[in-house]
C-alpha atoms as a PDB file:
ATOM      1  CA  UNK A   1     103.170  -1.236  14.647  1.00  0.00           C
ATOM      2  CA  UNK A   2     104.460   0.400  11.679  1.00  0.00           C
ATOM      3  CA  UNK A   3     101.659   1.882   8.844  1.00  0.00           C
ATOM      4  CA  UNK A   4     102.145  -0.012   5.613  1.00  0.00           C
ATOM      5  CA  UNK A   5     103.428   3.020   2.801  1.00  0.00           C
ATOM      6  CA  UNK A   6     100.823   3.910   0.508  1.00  0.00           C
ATOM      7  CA  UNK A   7     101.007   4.201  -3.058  1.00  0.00           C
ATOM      8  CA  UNK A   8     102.403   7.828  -2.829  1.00  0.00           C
ATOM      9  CA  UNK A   9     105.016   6.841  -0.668  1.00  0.00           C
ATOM     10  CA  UNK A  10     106.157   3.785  -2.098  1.00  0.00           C
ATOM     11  CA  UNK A  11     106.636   5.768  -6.119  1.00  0.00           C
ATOM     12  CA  UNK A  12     108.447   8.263  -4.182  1.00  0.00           C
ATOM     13  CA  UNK A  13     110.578   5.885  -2.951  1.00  0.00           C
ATOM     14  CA  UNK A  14     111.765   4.830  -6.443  1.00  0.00           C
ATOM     15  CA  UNK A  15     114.710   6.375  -7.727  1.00  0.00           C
ATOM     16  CA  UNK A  16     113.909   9.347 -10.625  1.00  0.00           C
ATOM     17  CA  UNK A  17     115.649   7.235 -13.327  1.00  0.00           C
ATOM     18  CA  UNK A  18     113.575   4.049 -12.797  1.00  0.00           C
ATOM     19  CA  UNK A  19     109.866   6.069 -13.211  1.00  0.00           C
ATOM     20  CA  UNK A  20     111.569   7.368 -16.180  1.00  0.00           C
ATOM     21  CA  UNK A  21     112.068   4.183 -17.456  1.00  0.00           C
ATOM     22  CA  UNK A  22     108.646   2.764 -16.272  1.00  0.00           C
ATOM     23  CA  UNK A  23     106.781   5.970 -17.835  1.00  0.00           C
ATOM     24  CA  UNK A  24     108.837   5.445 -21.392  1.00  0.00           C
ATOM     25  CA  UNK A  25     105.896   5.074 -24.487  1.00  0.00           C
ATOM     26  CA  UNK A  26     106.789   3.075 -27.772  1.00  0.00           C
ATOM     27  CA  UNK A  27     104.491   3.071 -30.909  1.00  0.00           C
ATOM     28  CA  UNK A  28     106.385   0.006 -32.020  1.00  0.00           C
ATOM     29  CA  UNK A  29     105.059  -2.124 -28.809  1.00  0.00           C
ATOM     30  CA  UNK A  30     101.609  -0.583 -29.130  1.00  0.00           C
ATOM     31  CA  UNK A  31     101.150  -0.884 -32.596  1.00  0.00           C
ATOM     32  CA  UNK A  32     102.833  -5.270 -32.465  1.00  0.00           C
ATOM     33  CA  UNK A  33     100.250  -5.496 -30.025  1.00  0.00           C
ATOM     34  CA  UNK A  34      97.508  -3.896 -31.248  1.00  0.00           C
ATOM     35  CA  UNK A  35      98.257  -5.955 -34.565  1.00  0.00           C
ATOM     36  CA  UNK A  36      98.370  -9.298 -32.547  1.00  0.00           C
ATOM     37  CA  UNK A  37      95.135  -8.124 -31.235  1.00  0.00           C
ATOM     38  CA  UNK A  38      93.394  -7.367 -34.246  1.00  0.00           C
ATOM     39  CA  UNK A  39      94.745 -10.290 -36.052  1.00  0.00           C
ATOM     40  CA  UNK A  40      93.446 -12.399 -33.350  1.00  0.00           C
ATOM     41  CA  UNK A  41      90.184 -10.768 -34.457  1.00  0.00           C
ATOM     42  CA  UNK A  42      90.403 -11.166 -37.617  1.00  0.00           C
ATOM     43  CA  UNK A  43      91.498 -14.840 -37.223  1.00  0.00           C
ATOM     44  CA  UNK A  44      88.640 -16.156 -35.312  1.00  0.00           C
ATOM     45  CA  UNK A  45      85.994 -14.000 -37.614  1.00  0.00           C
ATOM     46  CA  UNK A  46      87.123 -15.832 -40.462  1.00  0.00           C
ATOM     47  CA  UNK A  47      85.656 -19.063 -40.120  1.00  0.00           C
ATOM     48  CA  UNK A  48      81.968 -17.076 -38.961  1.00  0.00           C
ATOM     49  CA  UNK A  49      82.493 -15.052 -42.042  1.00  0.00           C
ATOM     50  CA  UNK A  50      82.990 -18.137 -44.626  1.00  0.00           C
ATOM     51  CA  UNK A  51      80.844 -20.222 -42.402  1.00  0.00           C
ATOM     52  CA  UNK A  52      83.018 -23.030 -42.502  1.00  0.00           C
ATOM     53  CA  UNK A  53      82.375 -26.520 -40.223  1.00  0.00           C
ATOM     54  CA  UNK A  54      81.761 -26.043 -36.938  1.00  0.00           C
ATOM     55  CA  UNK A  55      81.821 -21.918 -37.636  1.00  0.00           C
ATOM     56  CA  UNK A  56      79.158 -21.571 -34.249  1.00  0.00           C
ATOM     57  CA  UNK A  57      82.073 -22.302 -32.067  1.00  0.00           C
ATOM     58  CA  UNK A  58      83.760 -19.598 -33.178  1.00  0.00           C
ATOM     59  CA  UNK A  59      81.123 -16.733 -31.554  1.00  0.00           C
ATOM     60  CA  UNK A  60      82.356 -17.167 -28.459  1.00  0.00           C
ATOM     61  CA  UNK A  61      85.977 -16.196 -28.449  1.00  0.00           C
ATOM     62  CA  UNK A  62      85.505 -13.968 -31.262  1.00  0.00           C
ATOM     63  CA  UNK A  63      83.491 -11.836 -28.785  1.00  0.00           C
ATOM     64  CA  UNK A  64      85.663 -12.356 -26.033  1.00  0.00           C
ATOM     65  CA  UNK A  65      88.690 -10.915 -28.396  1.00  0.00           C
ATOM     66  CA  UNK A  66      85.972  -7.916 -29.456  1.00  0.00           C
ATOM     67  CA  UNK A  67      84.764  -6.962 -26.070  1.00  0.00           C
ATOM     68  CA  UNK A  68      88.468  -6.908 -24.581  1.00  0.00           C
ATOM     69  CA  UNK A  69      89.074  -4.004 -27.071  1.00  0.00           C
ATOM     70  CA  UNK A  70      88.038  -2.252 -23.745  1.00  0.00           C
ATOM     71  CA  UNK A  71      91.641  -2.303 -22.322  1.00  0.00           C
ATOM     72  CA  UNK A  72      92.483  -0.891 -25.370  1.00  0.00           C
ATOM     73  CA  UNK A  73      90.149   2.307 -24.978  1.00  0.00           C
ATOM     74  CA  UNK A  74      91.023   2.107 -21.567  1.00  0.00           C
ATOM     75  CA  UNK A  75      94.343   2.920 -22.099  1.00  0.00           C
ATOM     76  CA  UNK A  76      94.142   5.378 -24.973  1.00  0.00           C
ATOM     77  CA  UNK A  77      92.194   7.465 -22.505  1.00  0.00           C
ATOM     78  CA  UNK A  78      95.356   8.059 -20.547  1.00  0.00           C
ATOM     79  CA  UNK A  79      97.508   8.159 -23.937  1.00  0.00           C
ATOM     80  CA  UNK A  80     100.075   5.338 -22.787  1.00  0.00           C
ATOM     81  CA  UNK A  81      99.889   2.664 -25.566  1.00  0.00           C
ATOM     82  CA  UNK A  82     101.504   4.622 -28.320  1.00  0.00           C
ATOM     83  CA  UNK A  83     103.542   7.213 -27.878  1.00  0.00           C
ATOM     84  CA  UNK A  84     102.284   9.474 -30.939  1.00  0.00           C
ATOM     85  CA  UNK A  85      99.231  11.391 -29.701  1.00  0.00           C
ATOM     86  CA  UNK A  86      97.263  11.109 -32.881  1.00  0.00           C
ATOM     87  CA  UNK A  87      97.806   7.343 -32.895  1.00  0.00           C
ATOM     88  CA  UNK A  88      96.062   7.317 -28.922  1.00  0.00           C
ATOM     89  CA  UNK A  89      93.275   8.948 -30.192  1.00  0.00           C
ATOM     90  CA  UNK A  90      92.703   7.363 -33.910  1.00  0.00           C
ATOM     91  CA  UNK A  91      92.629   3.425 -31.850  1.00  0.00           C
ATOM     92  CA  UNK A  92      90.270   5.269 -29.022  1.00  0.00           C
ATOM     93  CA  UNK A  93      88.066   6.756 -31.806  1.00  0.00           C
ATOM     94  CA  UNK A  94      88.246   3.724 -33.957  1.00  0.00           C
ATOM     95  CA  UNK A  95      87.005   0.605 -31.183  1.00  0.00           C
ATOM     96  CA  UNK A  96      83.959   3.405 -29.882  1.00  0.00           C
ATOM     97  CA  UNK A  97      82.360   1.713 -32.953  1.00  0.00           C
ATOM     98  CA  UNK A  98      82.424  -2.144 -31.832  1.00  0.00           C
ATOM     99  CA  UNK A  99      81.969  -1.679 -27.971  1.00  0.00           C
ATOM    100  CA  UNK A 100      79.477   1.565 -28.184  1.00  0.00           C
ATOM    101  CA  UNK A 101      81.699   3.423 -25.956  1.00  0.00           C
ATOM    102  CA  UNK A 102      82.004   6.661 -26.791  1.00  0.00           C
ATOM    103  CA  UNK A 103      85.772   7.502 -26.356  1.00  0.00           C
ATOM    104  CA  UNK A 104      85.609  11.428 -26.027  1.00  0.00           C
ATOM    105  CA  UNK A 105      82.996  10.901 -22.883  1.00  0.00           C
ATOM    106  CA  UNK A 106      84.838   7.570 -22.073  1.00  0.00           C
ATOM    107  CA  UNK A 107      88.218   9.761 -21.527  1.00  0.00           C
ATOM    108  CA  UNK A 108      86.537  12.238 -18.980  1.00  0.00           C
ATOM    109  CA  UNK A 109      84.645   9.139 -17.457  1.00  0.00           C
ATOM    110  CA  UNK A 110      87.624   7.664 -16.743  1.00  0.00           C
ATOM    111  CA  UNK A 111      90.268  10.192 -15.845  1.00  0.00           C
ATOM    112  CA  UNK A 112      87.176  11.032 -13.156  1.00  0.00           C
ATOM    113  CA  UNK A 113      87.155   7.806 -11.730  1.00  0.00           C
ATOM    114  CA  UNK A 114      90.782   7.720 -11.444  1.00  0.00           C
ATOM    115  CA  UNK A 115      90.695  11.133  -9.243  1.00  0.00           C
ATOM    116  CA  UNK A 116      87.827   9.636  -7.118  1.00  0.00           C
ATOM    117  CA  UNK A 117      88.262   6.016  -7.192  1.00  0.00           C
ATOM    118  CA  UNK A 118      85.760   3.960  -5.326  1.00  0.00           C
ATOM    119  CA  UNK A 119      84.557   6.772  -3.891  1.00  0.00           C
ATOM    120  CA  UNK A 120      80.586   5.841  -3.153  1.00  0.00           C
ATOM    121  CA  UNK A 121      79.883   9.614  -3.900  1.00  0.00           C
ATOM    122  CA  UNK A 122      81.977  10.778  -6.548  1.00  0.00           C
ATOM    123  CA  UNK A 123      83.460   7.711  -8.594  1.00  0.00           C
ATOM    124  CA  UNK A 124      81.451   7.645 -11.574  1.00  0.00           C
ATOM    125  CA  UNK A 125      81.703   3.918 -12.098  1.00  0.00           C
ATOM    126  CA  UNK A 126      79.635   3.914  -9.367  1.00  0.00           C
ATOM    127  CA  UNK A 127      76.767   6.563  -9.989  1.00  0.00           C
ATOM    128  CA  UNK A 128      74.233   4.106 -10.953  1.00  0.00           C
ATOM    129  CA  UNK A 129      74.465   2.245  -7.564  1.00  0.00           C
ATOM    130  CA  UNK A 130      76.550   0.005  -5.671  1.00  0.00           C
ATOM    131  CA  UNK A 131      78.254  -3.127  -7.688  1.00  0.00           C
ATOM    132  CA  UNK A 132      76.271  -5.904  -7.193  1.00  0.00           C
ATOM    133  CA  UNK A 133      75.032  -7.109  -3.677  1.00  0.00           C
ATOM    134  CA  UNK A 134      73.285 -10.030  -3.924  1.00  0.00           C
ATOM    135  CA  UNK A 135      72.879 -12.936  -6.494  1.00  0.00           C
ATOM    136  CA  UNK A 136      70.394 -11.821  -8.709  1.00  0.00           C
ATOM    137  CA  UNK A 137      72.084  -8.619  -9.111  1.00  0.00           C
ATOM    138  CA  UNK A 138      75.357 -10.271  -9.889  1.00  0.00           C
ATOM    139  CA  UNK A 139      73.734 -12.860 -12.141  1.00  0.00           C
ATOM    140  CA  UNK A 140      71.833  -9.817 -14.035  1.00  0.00           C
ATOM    141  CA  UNK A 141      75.564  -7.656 -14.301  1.00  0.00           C
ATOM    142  CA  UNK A 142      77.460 -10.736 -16.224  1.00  0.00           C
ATOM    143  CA  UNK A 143      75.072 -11.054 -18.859  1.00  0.00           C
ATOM    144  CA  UNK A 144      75.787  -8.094 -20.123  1.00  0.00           C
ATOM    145  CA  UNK A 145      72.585  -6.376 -21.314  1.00  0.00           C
ATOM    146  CA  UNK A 146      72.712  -3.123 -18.519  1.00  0.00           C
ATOM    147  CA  UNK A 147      75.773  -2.307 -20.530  1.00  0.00           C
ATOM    148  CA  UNK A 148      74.658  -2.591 -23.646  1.00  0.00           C
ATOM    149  CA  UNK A 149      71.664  -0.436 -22.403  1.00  0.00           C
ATOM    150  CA  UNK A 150      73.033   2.039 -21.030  1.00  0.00           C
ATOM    151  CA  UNK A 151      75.544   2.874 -23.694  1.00  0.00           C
ATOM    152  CA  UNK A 152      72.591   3.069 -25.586  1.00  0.00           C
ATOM    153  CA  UNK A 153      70.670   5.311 -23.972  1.00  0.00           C
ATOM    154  CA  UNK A 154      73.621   7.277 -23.196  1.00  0.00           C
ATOM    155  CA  UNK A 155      75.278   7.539 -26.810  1.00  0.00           C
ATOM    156  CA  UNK A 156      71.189   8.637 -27.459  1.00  0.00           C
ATOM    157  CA  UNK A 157      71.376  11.089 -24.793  1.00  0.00           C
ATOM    158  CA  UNK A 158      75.030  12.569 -26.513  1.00  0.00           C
ATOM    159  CA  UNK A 159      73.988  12.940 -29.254  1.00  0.00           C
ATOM    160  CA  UNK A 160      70.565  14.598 -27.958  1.00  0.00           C
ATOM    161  CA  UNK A 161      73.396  17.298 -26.030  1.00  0.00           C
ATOM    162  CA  UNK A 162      72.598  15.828 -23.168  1.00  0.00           C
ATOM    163  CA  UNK A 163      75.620  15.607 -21.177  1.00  0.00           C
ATOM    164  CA  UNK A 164      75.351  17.143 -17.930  1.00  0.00           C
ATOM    165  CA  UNK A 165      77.870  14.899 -15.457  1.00  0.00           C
ATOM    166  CA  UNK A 166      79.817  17.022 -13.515  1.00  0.00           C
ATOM    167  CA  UNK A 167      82.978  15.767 -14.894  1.00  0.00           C
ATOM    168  CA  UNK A 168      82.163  16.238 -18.389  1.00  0.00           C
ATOM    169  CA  UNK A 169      84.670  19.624 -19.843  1.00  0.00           C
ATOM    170  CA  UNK A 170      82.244  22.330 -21.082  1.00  0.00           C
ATOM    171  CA  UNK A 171      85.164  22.576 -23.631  1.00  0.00           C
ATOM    172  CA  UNK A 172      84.786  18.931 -24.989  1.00  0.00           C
ATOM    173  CA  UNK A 173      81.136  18.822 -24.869  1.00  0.00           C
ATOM    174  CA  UNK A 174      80.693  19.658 -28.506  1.00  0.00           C
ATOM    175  CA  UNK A 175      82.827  17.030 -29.328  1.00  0.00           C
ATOM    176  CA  UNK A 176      81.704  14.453 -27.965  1.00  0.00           C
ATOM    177  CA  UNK A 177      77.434  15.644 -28.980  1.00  0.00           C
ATOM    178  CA  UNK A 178      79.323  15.212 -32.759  1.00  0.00           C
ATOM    179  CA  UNK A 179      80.913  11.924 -31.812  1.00  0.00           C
ATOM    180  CA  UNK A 180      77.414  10.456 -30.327  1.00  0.00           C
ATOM    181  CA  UNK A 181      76.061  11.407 -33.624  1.00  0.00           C
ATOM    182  CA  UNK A 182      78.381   9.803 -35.991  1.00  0.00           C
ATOM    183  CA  UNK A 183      77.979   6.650 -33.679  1.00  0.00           C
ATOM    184  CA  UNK A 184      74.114   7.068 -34.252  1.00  0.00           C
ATOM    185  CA  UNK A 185      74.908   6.923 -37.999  1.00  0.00           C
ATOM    186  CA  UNK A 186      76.999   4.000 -38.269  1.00  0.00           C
ATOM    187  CA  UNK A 187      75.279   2.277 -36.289  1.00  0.00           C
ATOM    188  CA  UNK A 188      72.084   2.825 -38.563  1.00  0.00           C
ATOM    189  CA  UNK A 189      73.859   2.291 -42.193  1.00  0.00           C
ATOM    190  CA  UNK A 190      75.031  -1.164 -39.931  1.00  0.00           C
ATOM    191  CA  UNK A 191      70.809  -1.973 -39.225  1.00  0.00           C
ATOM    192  CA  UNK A 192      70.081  -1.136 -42.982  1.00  0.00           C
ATOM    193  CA  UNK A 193      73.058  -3.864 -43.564  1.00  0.00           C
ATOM    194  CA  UNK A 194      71.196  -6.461 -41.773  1.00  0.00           C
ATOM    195  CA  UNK A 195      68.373  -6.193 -44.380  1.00  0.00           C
ATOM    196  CA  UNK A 196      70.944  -7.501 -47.318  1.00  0.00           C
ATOM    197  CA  UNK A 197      73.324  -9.566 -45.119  1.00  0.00           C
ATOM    198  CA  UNK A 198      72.872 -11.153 -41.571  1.00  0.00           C
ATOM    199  CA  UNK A 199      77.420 -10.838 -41.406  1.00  0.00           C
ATOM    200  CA  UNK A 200      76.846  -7.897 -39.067  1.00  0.00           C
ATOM    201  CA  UNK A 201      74.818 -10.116 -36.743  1.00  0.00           C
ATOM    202  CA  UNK A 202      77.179 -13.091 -36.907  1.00  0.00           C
ATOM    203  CA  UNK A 203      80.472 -11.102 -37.088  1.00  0.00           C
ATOM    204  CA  UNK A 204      80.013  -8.218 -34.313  1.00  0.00           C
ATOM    205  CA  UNK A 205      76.048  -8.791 -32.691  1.00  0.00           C
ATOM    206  CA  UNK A 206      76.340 -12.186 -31.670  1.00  0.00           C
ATOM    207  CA  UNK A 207      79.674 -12.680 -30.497  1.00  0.00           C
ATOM    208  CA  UNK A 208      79.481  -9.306 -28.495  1.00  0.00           C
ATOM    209  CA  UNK A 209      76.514 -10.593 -26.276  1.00  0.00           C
ATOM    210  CA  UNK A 210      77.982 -13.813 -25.809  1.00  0.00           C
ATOM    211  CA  UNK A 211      81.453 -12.360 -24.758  1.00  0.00           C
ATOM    212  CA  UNK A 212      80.435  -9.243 -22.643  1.00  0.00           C
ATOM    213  CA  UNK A 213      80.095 -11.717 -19.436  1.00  0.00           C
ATOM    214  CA  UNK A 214      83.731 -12.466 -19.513  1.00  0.00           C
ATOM    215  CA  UNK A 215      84.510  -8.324 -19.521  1.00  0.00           C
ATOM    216  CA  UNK A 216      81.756  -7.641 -16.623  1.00  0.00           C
ATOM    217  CA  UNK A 217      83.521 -10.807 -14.639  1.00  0.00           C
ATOM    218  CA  UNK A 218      86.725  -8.642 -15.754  1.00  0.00           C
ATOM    219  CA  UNK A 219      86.190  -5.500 -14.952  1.00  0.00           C
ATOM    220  CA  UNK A 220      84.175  -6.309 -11.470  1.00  0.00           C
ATOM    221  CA  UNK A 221      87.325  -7.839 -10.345  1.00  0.00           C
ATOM    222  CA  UNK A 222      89.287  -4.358 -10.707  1.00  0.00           C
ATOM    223  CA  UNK A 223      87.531  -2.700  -7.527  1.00  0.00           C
ATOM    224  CA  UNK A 224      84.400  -4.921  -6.689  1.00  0.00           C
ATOM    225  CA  UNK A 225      84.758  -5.639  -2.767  1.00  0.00           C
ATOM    226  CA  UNK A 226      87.813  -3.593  -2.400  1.00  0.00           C
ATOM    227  CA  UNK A 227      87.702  -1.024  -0.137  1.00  0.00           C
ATOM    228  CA  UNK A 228      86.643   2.849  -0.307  1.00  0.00           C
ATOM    229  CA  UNK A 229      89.857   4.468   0.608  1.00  0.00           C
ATOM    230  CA  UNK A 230      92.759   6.880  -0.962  1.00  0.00           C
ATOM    231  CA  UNK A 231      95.556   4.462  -1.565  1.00  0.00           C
ATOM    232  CA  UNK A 232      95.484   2.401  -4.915  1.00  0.00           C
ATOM    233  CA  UNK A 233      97.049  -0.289  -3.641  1.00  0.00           C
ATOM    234  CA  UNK A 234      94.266  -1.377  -1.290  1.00  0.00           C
ATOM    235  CA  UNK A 235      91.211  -0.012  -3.643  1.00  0.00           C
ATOM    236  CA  UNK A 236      92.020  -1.764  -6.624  1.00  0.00           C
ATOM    237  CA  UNK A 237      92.687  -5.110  -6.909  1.00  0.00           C
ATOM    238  CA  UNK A 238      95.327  -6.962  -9.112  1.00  0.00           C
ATOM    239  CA  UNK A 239      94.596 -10.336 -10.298  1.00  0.00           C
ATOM    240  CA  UNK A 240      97.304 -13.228 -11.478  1.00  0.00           C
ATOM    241  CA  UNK A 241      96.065 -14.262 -14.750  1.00  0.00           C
ATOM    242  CA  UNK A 242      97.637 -15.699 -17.419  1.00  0.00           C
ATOM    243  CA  UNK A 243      99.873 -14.735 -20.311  1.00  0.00           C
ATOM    244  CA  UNK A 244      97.125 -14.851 -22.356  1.00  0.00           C
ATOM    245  CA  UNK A 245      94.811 -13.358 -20.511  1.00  0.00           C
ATOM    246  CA  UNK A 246      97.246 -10.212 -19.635  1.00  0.00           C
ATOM    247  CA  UNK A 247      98.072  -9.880 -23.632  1.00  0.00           C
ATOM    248  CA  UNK A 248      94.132 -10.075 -24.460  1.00  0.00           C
ATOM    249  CA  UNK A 249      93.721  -7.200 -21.807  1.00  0.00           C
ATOM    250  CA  UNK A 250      96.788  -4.932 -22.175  1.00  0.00           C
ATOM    251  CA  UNK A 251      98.292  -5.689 -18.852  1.00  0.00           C
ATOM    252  CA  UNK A 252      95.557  -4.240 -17.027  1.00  0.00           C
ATOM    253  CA  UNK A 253      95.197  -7.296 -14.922  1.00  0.00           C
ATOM    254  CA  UNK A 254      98.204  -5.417 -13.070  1.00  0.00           C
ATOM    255  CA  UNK A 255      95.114  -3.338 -11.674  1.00  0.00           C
ATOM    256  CA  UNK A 256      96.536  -1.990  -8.647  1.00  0.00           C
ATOM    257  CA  UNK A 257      99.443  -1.198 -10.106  1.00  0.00           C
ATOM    258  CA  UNK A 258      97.855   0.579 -13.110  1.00  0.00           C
ATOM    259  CA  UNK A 259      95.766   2.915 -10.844  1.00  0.00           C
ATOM    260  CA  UNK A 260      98.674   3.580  -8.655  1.00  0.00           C
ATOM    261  CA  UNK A 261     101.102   5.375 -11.404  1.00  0.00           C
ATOM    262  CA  UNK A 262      98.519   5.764 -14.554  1.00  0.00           C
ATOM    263  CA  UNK A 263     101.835   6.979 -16.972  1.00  0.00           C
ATOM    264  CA  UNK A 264     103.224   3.988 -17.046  1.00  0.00           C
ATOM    265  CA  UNK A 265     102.155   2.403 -20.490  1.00  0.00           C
ATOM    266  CA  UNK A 266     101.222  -1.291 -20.430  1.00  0.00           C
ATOM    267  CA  UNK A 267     104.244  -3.198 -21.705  1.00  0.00           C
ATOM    268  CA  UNK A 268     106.073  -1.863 -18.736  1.00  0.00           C
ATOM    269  CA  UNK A 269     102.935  -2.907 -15.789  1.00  0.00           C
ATOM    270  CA  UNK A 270     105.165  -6.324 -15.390  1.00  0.00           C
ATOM    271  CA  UNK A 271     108.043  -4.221 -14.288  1.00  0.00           C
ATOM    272  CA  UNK A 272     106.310  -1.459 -12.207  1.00  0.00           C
ATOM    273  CA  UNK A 273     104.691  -4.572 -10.413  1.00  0.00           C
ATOM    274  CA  UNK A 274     107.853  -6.305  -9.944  1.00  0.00           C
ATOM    275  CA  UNK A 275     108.883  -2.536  -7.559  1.00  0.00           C
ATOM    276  CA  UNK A 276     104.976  -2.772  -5.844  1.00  0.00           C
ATOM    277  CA  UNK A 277     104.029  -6.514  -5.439  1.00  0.00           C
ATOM    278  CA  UNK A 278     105.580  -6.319  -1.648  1.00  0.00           C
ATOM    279  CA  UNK A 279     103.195  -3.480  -1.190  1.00  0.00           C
ATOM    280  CA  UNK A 280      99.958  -4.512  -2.905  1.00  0.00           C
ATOM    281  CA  UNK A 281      97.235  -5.211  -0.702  1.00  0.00           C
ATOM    282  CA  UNK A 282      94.469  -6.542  -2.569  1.00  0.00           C
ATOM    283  CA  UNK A 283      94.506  -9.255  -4.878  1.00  0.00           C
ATOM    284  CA  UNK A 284      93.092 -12.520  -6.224  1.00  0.00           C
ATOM    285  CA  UNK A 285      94.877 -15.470  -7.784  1.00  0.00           C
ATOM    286  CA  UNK A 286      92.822 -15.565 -10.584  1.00  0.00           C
ATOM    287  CA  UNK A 287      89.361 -14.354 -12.466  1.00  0.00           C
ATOM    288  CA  UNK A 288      87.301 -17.796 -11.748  1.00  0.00           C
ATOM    289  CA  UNK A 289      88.779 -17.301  -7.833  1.00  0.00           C
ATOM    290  CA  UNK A 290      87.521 -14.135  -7.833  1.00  0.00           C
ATOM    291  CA  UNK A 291      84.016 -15.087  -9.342  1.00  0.00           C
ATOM    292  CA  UNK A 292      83.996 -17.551  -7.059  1.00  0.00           C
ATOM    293  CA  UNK A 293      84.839 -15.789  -4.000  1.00  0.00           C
ATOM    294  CA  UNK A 294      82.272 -13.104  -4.720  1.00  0.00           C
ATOM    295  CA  UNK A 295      79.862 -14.875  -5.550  1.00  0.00           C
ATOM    296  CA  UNK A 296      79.795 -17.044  -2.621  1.00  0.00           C
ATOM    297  CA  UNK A 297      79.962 -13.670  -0.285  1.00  0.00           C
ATOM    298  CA  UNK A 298      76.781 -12.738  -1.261  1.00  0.00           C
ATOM    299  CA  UNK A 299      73.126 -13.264  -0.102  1.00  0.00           C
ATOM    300  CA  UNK A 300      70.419 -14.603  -2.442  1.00  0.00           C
ATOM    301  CA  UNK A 301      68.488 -11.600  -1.668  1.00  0.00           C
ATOM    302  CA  UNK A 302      68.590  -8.217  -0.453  1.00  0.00           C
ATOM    303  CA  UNK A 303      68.155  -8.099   2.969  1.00  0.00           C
END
């Protein structure tokens, strides 16, 4: 029986012209998107802000639209959204604010996990433990609140100089101690805010909470149950999501194929995954299948 390719073997396969193609950046598709997202934004705040009828029911997806600013940082991390450099790291800088993520430790975070993903001892994403293994622990995850947390305590301990992960650059530590501490400073002119105006609790506070369950339900499906080995088409997982779903998170629903050739910027995932979809080994039809399915795989407790 013949060993499927992995994802090494299967870029290698593709003529040079067509990963040129595939890698090819374009401010102009960032920047429409980025627009689209932030006029989504923008759209849904507007009725909170005025509080016009029914303005409550607006909390929700306005936080959904926030949170999933993620994808955004996500892929300013590996510079493939624009294809000015300055214009990566502005949007990266600019949505640390909103999702208290700080984006100088967020890029070394990340690039790490890509070198070492689902690796049980050196992924980072997985330093605090294990994704959830029972029902509690998954129940506890969606709500949200260990994020919010630990980016907390960690944009504390940044800005403290506390930054001793073994992936963090002794070159960009400095950086990212002055980064914490501009963080620290918004975030305090926003609390002295709250004492003249409640907006910053109905326009960012609120809808964040309520929309950081959809993210964690998100970002769980991207590796959660798939399995600890070298090739990125078994341990990541693309899901089949809608349109809307795959504008909201720049494409990164094409997980797999994300992980498996990170320079391709995410207008062109649909077309690297139209070369990989024979190949790709883990997937899920959907994010409420997925939910579903891993939910019902696990026990009630720990055994």
């Amino acid at each position: 029986m013949t060993e499927a390719p992995d994802h090494r073997a299967v870029l290698a396969a593709l003529p040079p012209e067509r990963r040129a193609s595939l890698t090819e950046r374009s401010d102009r598709a960032g920047l429409i998107h980025l627009a689209g997202h932030l006029g989504a934004i923008v759209l849904l705040g507007l009725p909170v802000a005025l509080q016009l009828p029914f303005w409550p029911l607006f909390l929700m997806p306005l936080g959904i639209a926030q949170v999933f600013l993620f994808t955004l940082s996500h892929e300013c991390t590996h510079r493939t959204p624009f294809r000015t450099g300055w214009i990566n790291d502005a949007a990266g800088h600019a949505v640390s604010l909103p999702l208290v993520l700080p984006f100088a430790w967020f890029r070394a975070f990340h690039l790490a996990h890509h070198r070492f993903t689902n690796d049980p001892d050196r992924d980072p994403e997985l330093e605090g433990g294990p994704r959830p293994g029972t029902a509690g622990a998954l129940a506890w995850h969606l709500t949200g609140l260990p994020y919010w947390w630990g980016m907390a305590k960690l944009v504390w301990a940044n800005a403290r100089g506390r930054l001793d992960a073994p992936y963090l650059p002794e070159g960009r530590k400095p950086a990212m101690i002055r980064e914490a501490r501009v963080l620290l400073g918004l975030y305090g002119l926003i609390g002295l805010s709250l004492l003249l105006s409640p907006l910053a609790l109905w326009l960012w506070i609120v809808p964040a909470l309520l929309g950081q369950p959809f993210l964690r339900v998100y970002l769980l499906a991207e590796h959660g149950r798939c399995p600890p080995v070298a090739d990125m088409l078994e341990n990541s997982r693309t899901t089949f999501a809608s349109r809307l779903t795959r504008a909201l998170a720049w494409n990164m629903p094409f997980h797999a194929e994300h992980h498996s050739y990170p320079d391709v910027p995410f207008p062109r995932l649909p077309d690297l995954h139209r070369d990989l979809a024979p190949h790709l080994r883990t997937t899920a039809p959907g994010y409420p299948a997925f939910a579903r399915d891993y939910a019902a795989s696990l026990p009630h407790r720990a055994p």
